[in-house]
Protein backbone atom coordinates (compact mmCIF):
# COMPACT_ATOMS: atom_id res chain seq x y z
CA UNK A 1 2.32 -20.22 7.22
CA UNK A 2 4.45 -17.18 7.68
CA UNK A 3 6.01 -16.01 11.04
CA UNK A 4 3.98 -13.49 13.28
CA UNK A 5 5.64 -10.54 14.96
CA UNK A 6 3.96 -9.66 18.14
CA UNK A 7 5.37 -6.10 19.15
CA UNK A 8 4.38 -4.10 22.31
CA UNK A 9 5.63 -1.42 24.35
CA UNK A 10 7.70 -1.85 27.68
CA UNK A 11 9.53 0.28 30.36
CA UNK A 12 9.90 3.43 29.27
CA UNK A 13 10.63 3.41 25.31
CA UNK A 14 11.62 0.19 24.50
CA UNK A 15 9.41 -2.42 22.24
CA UNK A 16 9.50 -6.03 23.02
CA UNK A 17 8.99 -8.63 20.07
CA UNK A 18 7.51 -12.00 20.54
CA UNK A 19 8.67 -13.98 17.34
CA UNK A 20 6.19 -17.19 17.08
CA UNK A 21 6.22 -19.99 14.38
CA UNK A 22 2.27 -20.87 14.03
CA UNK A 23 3.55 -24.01 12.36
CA UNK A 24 5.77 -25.92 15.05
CA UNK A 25 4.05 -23.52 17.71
CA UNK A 26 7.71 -22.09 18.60
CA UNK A 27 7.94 -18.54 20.22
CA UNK A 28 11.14 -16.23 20.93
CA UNK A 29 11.49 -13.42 22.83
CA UNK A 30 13.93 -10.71 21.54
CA UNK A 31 15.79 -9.68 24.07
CA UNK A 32 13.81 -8.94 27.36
CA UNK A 33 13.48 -5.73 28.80
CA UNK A 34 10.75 -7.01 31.49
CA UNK A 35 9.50 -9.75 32.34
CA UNK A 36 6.40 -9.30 33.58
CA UNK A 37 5.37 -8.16 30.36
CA UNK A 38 6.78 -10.98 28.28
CA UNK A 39 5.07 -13.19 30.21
CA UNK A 40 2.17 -11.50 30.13
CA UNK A 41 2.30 -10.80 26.64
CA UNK A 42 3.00 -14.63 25.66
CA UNK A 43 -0.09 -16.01 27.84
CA UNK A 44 -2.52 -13.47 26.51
CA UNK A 45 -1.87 -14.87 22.94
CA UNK A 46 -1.19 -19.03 24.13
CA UNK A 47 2.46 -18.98 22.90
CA UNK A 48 4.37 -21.06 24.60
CA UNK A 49 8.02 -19.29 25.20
CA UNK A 50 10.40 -21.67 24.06
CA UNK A 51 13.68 -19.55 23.39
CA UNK A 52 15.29 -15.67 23.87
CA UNK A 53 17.66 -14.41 21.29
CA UNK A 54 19.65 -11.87 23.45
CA UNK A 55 21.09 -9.02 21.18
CA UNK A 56 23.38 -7.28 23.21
CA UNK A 57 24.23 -6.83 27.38
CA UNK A 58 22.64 -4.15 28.72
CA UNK A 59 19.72 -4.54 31.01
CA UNK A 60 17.19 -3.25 28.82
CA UNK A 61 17.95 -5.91 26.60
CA UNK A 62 18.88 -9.24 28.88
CA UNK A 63 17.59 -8.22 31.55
CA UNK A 64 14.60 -10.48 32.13
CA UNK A 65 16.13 -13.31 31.00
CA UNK A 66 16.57 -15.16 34.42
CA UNK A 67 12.56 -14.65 35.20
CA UNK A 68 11.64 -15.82 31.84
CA UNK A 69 13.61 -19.02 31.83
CA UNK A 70 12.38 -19.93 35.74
CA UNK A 71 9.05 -19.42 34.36
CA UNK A 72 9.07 -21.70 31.00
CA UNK A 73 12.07 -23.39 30.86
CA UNK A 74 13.32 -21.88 27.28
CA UNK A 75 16.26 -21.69 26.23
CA UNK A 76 19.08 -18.78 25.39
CA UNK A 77 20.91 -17.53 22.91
CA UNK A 78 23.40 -14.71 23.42
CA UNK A 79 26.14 -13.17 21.77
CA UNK A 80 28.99 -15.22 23.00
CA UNK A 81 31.66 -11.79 23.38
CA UNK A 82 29.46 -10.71 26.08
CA UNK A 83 28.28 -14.15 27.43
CA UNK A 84 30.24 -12.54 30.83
CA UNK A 85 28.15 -10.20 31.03
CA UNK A 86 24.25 -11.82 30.34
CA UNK A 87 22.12 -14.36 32.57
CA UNK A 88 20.78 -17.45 31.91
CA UNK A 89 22.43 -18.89 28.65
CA UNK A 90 22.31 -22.08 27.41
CA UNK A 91 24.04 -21.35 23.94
CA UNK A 92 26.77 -18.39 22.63
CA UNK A 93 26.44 -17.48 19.33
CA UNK A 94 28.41 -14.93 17.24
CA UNK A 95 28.28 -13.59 13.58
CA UNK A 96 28.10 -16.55 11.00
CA UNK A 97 25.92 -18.78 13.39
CA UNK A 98 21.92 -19.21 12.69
CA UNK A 99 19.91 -19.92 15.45
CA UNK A 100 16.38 -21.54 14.46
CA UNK A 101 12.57 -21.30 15.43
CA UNK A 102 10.56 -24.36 13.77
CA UNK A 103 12.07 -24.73 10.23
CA UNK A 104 12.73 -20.74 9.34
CA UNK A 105 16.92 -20.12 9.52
CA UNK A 106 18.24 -16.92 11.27
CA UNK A 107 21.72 -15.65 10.71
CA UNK A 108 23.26 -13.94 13.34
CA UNK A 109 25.30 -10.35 11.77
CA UNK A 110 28.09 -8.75 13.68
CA UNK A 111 26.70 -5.36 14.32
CA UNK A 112 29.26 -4.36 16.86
CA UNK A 113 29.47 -0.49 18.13
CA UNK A 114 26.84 0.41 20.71
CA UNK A 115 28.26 -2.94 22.42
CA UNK A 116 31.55 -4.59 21.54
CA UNK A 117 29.29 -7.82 21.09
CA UNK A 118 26.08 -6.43 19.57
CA UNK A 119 24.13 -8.72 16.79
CA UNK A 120 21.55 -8.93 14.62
CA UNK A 121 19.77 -12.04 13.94
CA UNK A 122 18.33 -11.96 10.01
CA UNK A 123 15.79 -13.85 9.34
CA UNK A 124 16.11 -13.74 5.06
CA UNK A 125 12.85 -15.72 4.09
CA UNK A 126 11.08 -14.01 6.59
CA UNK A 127 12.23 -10.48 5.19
CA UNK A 128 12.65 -9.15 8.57
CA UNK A 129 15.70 -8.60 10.82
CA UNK A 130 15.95 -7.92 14.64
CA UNK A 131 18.83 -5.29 15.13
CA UNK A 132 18.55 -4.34 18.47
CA UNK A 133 20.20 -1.05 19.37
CA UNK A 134 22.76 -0.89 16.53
CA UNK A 135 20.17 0.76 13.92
CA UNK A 136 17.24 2.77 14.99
CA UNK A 137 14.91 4.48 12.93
CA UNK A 138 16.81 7.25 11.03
CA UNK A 139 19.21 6.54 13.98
CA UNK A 140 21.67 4.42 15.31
CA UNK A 141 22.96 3.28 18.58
CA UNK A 142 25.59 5.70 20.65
CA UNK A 143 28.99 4.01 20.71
CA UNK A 144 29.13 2.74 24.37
CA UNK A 145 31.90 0.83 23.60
CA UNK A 146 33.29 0.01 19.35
CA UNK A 147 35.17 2.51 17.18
CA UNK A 148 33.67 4.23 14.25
CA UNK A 149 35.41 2.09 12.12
CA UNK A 150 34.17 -0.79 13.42
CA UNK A 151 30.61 0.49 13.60
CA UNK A 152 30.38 1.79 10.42
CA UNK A 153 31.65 -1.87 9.04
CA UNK A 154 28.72 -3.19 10.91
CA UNK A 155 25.99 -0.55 9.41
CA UNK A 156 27.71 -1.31 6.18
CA UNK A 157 26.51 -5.32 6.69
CA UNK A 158 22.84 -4.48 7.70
CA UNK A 159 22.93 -1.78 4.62
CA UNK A 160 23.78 -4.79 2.36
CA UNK A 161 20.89 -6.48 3.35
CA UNK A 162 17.85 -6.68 0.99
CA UNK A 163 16.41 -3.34 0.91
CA UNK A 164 12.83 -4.56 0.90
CA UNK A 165 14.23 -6.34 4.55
CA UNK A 166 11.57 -4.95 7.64
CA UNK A 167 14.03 -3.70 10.67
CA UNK A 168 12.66 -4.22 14.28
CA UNK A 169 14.86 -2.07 16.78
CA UNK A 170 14.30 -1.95 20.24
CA UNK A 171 13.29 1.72 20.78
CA UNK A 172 11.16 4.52 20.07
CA UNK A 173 13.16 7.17 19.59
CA UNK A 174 12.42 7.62 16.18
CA UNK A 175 10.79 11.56 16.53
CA UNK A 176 14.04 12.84 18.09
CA UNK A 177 16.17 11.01 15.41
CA UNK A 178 13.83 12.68 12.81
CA UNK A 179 14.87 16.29 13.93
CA UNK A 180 19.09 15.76 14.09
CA UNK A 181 18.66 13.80 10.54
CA UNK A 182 16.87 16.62 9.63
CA UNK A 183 19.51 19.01 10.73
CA UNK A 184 22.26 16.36 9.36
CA UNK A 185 20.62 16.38 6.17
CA UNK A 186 18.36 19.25 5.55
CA UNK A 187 18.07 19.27 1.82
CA UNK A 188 16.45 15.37 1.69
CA UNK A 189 13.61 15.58 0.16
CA UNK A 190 12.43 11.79 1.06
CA UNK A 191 13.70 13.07 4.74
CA UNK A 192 11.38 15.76 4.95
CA UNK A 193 8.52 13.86 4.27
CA UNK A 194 9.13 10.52 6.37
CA UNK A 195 9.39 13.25 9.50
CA UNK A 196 6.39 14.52 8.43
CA UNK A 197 4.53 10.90 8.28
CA UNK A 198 6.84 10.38 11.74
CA UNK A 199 4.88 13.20 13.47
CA UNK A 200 1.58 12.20 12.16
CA UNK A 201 1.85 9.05 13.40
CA UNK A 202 3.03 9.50 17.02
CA UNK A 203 0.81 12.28 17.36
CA UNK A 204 -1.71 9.35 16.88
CA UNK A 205 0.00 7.40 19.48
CA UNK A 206 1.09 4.88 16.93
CA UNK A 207 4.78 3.27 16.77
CA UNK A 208 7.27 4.45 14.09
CA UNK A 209 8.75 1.04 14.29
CA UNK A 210 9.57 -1.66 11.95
CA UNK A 211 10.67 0.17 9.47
CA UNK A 212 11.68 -0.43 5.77
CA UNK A 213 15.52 -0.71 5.17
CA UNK A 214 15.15 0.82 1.56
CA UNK A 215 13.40 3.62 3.46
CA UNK A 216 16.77 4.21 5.70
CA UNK A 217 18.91 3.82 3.31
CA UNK A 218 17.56 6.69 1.44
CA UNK A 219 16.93 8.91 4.33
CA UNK A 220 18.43 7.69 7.15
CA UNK A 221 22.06 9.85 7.91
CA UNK A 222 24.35 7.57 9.58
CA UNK A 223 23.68 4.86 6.65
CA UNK A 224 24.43 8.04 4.25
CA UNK A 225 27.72 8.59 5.62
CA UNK A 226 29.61 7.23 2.20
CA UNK A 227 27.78 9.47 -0.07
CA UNK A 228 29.23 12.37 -1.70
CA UNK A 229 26.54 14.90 0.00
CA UNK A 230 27.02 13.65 3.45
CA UNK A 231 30.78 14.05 3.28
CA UNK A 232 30.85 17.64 1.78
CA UNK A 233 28.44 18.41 4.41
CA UNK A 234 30.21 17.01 7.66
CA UNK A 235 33.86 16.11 6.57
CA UNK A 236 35.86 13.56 6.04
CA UNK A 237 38.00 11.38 3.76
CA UNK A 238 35.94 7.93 4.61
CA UNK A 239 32.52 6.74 5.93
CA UNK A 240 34.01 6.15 8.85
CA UNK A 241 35.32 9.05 9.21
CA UNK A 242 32.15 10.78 7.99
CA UNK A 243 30.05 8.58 10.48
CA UNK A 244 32.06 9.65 13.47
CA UNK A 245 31.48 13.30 12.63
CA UNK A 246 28.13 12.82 12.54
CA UNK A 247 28.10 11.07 15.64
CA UNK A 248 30.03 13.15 17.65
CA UNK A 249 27.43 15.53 16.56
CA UNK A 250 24.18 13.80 17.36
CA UNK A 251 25.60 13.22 20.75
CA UNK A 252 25.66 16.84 21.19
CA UNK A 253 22.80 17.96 19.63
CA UNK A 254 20.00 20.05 21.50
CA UNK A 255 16.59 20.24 19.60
């Protein structure tokens, strides 16, 4: 029996992910945004919430943790450089470390940049990986707080991934992404038509999210930042240096 991905929509763009194990009857929450709908979420489907895998700090993402755990007594997992900051844990983890529901394996992946602390948790024989804010759909997370060097390094791990991996972030932001990588990267052919299936879709009022890492890696900009195109086009010597360009740029940019 595989793993089921329950995802639903919460505050004001963020998705929330119920991971449950139909075999030992396990369910995690990544991260928790609210509460209320966790909760909710997990008793309208009888899944007993037995553990949160925290991804990074901010509220959005650890938030409800404190509610959660008063309510059924599960247990968390957080990254252990921000343990300071983050509610409720039971158990730090950091890149290396696999956490577990029933008998499938996660690795947790260093994806620092957005947050110092910021990781992934893989799950490989699942195919799927939860990354939080670090990678978004033809997007990536601002740099709160890391270096482009360092966040590059960390795109660089979830880009070695299997490409037929499914990426959950946390966020729709996926149509706005669509029109800077669009700008970043006007003469992509595979970019041009993803937007296209992008619009469709949320004018449908359906999510853009998973997504397919092969996908991103062929369209997405800020994973494009070592190719030879992408450098002519915004500069620089290295894909770090490349990334930070384009960066600096997104930040700026007014559709």
């Amino acid at each position: 029996m595989t793993l089921q991905v329950h995802q639903f929509p919460c505050l004001g763009d963020n998705y929330g992910y119920l991971l449950h194990d139909p075999q030992s009857y396990e369910t995690v929450c990544i991260d928790t945004p609210d509460a209320v709908a966790y909760l909710r979420e997990a008793d309208a489907r009888g899944w007993p919430i037995t553990a949160i895998w925290n991804t990074h700090w901010h509220p959005d993402h650890a938030g409800g943790n404190a509610a959660i755990k008063a309510a059924t007594g599960c247990e968390v997992f957080a990254p252990a450089a921000e343990a300071a900051k983050i509610e409720a844990i039971d158990q730090t983890v950091g890149p290396g470390d696999t956490v577990r529901i029933g008998e499938w394996e996660a690795q947790v992946i260093d994806v620092g940049g957005h947050t110092n602390g910021h990781v992934a948790y893989h799950l490989p024989e699942a195919g799927i990986a939860f990354v939080g804010d670090s990678l978004f759909a033809l997007g990536c997370g601002r740099m709160f707080e890391g270096t482009p060097p360092q966040f590059w390094a960390s795109l660089s791990r979830l880009k070695a991934l299997p490409p037929e991996t499914t990426l959950y972030c946390a966020h729709e932001y996926t149509q706005a992404n669509a029109r800077f990588a669009l700008h970043a990267d006007p003469d992509n052919t595979a970019l041009r038509d993803y937007s296209a299936e992008i619009d469709r879709k949320r004018a449908a009022g359906q999510p853009t999210v998973p997504m397919s890492l092969a996908r991103e890696l062929a369209t997405n900009p800020f994973l494009r930042a070592d190719t030879p195109e992408m450098q002519a086009r915004w500069g620089g010597h290295t894909p770090p240096e490349t990334f930070a360009a384009l960066r600096a740029a997104k930040d700026n940019y007014k559709a």
